[in-house]
Protein backbone atom coordinates (compact mmCIF):
# COMPACT_ATOMS: atom_id res chain seq x y z
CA UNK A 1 3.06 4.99 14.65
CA UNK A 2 5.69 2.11 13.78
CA UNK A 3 2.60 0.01 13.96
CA UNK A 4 0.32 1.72 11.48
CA UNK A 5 2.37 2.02 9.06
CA UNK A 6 2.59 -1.57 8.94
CA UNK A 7 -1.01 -1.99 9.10
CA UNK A 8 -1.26 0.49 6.98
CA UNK A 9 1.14 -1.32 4.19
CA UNK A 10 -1.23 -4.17 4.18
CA UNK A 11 -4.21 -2.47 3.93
CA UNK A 12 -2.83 -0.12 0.45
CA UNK A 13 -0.87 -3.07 -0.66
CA UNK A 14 -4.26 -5.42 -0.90
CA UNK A 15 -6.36 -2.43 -2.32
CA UNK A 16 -3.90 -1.44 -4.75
CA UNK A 17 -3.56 -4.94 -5.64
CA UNK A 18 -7.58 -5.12 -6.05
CA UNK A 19 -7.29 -1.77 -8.36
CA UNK A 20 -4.76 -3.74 -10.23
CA UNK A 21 -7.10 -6.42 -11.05
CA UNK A 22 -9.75 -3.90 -12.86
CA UNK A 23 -7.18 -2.31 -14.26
CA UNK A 24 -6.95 0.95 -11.79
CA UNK A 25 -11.21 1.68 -12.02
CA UNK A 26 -12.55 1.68 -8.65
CA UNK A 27 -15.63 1.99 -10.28
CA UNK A 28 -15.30 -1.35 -11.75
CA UNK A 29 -13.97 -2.64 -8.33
CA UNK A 30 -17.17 -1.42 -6.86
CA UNK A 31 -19.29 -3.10 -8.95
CA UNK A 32 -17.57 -6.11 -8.41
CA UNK A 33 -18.68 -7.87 -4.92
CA UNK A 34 -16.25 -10.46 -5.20
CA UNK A 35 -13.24 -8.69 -5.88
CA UNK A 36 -14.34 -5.95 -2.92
CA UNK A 37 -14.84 -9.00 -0.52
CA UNK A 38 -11.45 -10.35 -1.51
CA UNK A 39 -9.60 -7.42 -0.68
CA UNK A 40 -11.10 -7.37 2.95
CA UNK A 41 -10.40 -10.84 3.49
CA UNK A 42 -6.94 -9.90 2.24
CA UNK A 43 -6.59 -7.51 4.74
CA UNK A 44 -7.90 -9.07 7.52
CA UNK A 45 -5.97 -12.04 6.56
CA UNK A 46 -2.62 -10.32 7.04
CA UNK A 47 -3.62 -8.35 9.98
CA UNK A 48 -4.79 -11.48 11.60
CA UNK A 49 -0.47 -12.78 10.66
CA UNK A 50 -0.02 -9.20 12.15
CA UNK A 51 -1.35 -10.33 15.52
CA UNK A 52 0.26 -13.24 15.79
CA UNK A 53 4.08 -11.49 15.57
CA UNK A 54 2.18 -8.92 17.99
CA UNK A 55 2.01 -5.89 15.46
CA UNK A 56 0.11 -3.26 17.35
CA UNK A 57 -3.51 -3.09 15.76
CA UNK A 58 -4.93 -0.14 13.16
CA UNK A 59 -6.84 2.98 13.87
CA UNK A 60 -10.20 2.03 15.93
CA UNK A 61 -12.09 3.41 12.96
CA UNK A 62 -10.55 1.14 10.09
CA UNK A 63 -10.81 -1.56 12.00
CA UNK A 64 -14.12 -1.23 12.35
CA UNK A 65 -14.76 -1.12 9.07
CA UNK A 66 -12.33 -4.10 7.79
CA UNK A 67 -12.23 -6.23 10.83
CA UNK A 68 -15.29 -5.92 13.73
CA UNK A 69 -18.38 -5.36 11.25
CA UNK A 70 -20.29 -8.55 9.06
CA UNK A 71 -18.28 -8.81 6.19
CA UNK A 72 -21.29 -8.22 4.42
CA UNK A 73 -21.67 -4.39 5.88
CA UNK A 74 -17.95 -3.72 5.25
CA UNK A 75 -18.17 -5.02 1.64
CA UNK A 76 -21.41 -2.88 1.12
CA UNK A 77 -19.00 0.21 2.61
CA UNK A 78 -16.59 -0.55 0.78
CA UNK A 79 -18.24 -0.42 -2.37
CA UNK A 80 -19.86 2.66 -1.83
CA UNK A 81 -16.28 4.39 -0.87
CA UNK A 82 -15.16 2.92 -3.95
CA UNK A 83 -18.06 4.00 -6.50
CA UNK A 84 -17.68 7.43 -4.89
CA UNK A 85 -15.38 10.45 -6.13
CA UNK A 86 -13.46 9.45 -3.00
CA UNK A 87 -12.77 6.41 -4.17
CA UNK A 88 -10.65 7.70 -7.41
CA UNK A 89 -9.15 10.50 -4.51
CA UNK A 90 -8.28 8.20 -1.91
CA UNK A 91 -7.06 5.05 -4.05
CA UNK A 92 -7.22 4.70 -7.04
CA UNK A 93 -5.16 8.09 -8.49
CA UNK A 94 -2.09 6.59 -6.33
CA UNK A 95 -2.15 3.27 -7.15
CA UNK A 96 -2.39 3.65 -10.71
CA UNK A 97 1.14 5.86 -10.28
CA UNK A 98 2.70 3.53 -7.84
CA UNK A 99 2.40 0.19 -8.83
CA UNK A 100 6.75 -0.27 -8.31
CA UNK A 101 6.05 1.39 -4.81
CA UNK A 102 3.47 -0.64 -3.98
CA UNK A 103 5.79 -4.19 -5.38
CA UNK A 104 8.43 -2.66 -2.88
CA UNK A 105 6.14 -2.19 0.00
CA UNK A 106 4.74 -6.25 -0.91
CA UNK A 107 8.58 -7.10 -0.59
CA UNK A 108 8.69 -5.48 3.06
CA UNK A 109 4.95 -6.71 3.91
CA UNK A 110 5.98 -10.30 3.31
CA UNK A 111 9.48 -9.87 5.83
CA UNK A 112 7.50 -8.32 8.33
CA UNK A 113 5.21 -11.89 8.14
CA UNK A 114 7.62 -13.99 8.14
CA UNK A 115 6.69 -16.08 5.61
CA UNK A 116 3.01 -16.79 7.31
CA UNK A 117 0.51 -18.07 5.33
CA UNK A 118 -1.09 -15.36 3.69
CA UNK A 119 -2.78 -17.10 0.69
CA UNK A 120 -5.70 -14.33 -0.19
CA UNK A 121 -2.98 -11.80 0.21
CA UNK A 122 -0.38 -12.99 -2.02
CA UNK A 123 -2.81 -13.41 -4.89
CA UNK A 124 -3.34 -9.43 -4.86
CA UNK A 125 0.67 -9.49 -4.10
CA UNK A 126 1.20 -11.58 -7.78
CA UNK A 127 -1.41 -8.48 -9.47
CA UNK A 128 0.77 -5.90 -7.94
CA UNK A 129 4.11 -7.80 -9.17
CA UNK A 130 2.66 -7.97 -13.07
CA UNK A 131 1.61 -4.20 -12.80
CA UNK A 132 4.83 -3.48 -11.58
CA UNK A 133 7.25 -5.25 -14.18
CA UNK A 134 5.31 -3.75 -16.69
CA UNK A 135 5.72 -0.59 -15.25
CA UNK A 136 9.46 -1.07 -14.64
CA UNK A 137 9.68 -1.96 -18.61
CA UNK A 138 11.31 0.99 -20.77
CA UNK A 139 8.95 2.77 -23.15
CA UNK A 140 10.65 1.58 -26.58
CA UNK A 141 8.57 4.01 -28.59
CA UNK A 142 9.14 7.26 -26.54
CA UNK A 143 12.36 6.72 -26.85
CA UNK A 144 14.07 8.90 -30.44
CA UNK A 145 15.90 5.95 -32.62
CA UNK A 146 19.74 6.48 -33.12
């Protein structure tokens, strides 16, 4: 379980971080090859940094998807997921409400590698970090004037 939940932190970290780039739309995301394909490599590029610190691997079925398939299949699954109702369920409704969770789970993502290089991943990481200090800033109209 220890395990997965580390895989698993890379894996919402670099999706959320995706999201973050199209502004939370996973529609948009979906329409965007590029940005689907990044996320991937993303992932598999920190789960490859996983393997090297021996991390036990991800549920059979995601990495499937994400690691063992062309990268052209999982992008076209990906996209799919995505474009679907799913991919608003499943993604896209969290990460829009948990962008400061998601900069704290970066922070423990990037301890856990040990400062491996993780260049694909840490460009989602800085999309997360600008969602996040925005989020973190105080909402100067909401609050009443003294």
């Amino acid at each position: 379980m220890d395990s997965w939940l580390r895989r698993h932190a890379v894996f919402v970290t670099a999706l959320s971080g995706a999201l973050y780039e199209v502004a939370g739309d996973p529609l948009r995301l979906s329409s965007d090859s590029a940005g689907v394909r990044a996320f991937i490599l993303a992932i598999r590029e920190g789960w490859e940094a996983m393997d090297r610190h021996a991390i036990g691997s991800a549920p059979l079925s995601l990495c499937a998807i994400l690691e063992r398939v062309p990268l052209p299949v999982a992008v076209a699954y990906w996209k799919r997921l995505l474009a679907s109702p799913r991919g608003e369920y499943y993604f896209a409704r969290h990460a829009r409400r948990a962008a400061t969770e998601m900069s704290a789970l970066v922070g423990d993502v990037l301890v856990l590698l040990c400062d491996d290089a993780v260049p694909r991943l840490r460009r989602l990481y800085a999309s997360i970090d600008r969602v996040a200090a925005t989020a973190r800033q105080p909402d100067r109209q909401a609050r009443p004037r003294p």
